[in-house]
N, C-alpha and C. Protein backbone atom coordinates (compact mmCIF):
# COMPACT_ATOMS: atom_id res chain seq x y z
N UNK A 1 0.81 -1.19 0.00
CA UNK A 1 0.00 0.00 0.00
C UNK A 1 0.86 1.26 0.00
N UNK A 2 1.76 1.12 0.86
CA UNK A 2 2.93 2.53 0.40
C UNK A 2 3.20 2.57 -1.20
N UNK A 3 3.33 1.73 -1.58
CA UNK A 3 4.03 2.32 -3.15
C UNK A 3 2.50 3.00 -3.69
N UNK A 4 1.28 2.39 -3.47
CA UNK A 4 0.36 2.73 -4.31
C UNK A 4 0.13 4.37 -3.73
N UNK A 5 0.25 4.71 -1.98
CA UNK A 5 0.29 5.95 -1.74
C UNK A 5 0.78 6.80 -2.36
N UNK A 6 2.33 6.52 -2.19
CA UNK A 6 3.58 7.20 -3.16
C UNK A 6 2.88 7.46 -3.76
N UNK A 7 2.57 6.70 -4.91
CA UNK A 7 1.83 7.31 -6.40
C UNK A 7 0.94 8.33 -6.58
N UNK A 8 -0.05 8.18 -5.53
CA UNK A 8 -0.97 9.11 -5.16
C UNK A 8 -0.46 10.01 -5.18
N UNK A 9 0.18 10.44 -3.78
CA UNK A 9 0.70 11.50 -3.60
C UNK A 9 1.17 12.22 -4.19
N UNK A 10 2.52 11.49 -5.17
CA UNK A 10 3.13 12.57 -6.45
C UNK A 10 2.05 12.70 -7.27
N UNK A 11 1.37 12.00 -7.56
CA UNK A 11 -0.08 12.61 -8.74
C UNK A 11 -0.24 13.65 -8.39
N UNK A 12 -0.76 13.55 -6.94
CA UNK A 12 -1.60 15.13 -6.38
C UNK A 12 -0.39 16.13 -6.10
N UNK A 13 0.83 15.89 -5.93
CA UNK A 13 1.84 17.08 -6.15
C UNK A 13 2.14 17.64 -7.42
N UNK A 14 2.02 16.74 -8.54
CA UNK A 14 2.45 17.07 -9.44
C UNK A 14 1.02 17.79 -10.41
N UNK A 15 -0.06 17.63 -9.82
CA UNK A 15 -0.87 18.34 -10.39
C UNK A 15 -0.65 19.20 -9.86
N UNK A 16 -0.97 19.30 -8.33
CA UNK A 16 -0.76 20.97 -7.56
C UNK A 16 0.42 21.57 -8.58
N UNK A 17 1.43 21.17 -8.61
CA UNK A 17 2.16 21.97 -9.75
C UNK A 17 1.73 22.63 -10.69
N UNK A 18 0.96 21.73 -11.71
CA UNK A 18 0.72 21.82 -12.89
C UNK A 18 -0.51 23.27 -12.35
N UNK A 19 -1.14 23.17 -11.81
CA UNK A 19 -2.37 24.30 -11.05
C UNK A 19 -1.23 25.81 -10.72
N UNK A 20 -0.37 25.40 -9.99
CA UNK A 20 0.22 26.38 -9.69
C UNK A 20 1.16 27.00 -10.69
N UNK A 21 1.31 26.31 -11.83
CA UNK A 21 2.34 26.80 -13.02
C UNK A 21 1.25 27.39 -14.06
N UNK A 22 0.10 26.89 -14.08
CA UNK A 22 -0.84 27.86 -15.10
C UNK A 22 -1.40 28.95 -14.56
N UNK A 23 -1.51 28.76 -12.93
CA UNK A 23 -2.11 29.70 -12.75
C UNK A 23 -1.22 31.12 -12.28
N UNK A 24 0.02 31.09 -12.43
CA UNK A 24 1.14 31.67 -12.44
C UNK A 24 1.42 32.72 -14.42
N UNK A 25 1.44 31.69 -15.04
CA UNK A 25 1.01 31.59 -16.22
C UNK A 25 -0.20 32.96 -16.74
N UNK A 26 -1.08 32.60 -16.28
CA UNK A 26 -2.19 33.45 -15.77
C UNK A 26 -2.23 34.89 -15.91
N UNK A 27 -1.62 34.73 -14.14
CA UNK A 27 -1.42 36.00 -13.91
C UNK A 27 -0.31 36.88 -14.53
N UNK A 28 0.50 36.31 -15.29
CA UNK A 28 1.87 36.71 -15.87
C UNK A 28 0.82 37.58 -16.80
N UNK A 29 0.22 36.98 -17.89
CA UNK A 29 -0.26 37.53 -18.85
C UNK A 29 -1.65 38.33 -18.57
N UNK A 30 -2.39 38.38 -17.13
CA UNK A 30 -3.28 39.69 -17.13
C UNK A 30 -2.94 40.90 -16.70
N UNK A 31 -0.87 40.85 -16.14
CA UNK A 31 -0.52 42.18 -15.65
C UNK A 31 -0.48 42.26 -17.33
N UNK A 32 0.50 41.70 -17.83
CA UNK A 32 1.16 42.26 -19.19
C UNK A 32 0.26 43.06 -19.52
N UNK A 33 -1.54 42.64 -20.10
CA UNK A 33 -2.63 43.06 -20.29
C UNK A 33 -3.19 44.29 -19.70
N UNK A 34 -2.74 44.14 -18.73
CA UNK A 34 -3.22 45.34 -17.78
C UNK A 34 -2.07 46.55 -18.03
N UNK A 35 -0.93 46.08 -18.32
CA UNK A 35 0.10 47.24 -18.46
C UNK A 35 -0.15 47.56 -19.90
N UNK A 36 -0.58 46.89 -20.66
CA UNK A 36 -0.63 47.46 -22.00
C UNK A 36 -2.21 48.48 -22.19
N UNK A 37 -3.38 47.79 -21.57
CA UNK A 37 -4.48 48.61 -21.32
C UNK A 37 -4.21 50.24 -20.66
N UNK A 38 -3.31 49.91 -19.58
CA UNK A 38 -3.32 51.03 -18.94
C UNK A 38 -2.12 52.10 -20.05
N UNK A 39 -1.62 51.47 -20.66
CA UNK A 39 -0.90 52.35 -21.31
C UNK A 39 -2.08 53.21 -22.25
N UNK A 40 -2.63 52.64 -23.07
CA UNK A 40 -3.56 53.07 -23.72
C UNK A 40 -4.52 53.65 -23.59
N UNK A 41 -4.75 53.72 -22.14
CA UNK A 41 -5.62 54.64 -21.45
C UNK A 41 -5.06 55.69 -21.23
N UNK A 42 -3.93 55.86 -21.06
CA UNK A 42 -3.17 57.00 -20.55
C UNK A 42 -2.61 57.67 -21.99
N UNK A 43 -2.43 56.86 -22.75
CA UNK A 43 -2.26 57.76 -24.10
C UNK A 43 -3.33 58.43 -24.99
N UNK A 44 -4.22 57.54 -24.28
CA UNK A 44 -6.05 58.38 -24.77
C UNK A 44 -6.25 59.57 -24.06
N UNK A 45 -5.87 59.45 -22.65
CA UNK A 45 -6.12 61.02 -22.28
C UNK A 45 -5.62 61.92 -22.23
N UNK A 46 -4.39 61.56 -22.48
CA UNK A 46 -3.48 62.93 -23.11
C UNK A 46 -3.89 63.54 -24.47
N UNK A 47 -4.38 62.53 -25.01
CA UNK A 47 -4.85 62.95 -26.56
C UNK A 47 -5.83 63.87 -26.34
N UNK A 48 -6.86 63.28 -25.36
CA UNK A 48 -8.35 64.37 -25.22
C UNK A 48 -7.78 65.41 -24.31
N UNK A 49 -6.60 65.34 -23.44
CA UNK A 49 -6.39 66.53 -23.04
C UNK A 49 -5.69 68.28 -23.46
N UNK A 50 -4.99 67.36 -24.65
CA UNK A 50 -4.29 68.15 -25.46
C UNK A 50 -5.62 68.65 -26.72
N UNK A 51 -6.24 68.03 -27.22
CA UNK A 51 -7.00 68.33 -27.97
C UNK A 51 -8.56 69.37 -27.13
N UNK A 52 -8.71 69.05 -25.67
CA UNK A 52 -9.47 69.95 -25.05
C UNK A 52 -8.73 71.40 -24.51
N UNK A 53 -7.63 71.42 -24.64
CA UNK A 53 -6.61 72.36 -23.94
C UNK A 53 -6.79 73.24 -25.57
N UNK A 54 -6.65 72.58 -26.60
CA UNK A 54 -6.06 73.77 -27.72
C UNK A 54 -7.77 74.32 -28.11
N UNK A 55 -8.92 73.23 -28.05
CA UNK A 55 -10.25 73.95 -28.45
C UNK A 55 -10.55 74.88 -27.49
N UNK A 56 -10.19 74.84 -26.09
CA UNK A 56 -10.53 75.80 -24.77
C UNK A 56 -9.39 77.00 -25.20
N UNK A 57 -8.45 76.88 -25.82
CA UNK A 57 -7.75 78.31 -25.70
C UNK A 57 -8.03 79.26 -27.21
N UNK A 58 -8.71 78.17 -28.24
CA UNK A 58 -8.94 78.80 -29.39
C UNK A 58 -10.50 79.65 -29.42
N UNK A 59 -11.31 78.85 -27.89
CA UNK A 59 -12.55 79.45 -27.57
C UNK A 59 -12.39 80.75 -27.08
N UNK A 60 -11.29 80.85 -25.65
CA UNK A 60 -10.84 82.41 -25.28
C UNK A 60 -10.51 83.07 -26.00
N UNK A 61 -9.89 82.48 -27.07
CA UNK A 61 -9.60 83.94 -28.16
C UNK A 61 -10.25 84.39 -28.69
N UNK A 62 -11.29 83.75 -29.23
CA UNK A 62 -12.76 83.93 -29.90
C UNK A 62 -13.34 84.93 -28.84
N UNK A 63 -13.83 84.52 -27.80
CA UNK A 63 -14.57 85.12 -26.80
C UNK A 63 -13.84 86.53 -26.58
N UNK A 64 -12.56 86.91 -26.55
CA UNK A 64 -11.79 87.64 -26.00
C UNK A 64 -11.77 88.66 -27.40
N UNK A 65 -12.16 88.14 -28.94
CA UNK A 65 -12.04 89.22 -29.75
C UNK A 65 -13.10 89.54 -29.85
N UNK A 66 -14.13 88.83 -29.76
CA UNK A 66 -15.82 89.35 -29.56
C UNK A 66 -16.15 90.65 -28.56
N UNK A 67 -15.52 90.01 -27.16
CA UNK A 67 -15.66 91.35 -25.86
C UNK A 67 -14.85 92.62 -26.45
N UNK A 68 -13.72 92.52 -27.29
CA UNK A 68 -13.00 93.52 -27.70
C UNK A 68 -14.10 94.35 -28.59
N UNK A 69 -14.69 93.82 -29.65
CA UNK A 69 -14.87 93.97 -30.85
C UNK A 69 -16.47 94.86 -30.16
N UNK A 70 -17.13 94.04 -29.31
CA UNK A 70 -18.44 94.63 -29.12
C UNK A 70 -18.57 94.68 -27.87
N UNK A 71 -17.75 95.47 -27.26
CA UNK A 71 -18.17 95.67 -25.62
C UNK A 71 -19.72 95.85 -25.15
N UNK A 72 -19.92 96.79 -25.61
CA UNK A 72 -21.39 97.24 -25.14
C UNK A 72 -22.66 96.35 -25.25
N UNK A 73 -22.55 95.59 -26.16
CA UNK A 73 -23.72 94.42 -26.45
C UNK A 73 -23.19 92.97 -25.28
N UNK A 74 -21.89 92.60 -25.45
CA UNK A 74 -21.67 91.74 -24.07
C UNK A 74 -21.60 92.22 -23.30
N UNK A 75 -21.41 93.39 -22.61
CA UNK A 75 -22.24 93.66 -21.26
C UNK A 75 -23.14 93.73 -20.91
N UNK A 76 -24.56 94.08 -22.14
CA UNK A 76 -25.55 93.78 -22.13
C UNK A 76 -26.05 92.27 -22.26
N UNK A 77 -26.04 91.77 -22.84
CA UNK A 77 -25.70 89.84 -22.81
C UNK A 77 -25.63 89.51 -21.45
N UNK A 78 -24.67 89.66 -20.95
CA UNK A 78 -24.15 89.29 -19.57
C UNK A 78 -25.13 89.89 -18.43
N UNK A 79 -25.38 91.01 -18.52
CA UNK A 79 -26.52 91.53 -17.36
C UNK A 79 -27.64 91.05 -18.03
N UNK A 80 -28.60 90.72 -19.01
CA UNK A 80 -29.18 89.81 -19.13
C UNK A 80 -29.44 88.32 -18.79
N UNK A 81 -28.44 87.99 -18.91
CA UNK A 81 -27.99 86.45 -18.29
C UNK A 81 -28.03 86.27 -16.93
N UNK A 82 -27.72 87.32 -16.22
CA UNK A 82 -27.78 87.50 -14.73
C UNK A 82 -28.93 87.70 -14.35
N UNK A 83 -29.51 88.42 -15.10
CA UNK A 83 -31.10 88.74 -14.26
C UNK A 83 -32.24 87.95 -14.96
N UNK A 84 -31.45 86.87 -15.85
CA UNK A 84 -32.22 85.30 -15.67
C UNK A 84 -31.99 84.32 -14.63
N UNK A 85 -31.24 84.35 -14.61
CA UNK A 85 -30.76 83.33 -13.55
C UNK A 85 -31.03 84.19 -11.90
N UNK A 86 -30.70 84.97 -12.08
CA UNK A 86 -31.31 85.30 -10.77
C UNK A 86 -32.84 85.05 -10.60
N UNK A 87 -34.02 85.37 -11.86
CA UNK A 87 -35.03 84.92 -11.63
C UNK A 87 -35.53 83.73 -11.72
N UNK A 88 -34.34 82.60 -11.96
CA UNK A 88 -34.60 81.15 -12.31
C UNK A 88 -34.88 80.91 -10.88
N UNK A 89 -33.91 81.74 -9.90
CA UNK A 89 -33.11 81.18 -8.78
C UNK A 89 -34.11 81.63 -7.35
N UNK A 90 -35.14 82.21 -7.89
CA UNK A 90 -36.05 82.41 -6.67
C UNK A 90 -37.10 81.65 -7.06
């Protein structure tokens, strides 16, 4: 009965192996995955950040030659806007 144990036993070690080498295996390849995802996430938001940074500064300039160009009507605009919202707001 010992030898037939033996046998046993290395079976069930040598599977535990085989369990512990795939599942090693595994995890090897969902960091890789994860480092390559996260790269790509991070190169996506630089993209939308750079591309929201240049439409937000091409908007101030716009806005900024408009207030130049027609003061008197955006100040009127603007105190309009205010005394909507102030009457939204009661």
């Amino acid at each position: 009965m010992s030898s037939a144990s033996n046998t046993l036993e290395n079976t069930f070690q040598n599977v535990g192996n085989e369990i512990r080498s795939r599942v090693s295996n595994i995890a090897s390849k969902v960091q890789s995955e994860a480092r390559v995802a996260t790269g790509a996430v991070r190169d996506t938001l630089e993209q939308q950040r750079e591309f929201a940074a240049e439409k937000l500064g091409k908007a101030g300039e716009k806005a900024t030659h408009l207030i130049r160009r027609y003061p008197i009507p955006v100040i009127a605009a603007a105190i309009a806007v205010g005394f909507v919202i102030g009457r939204i707001r009661r």
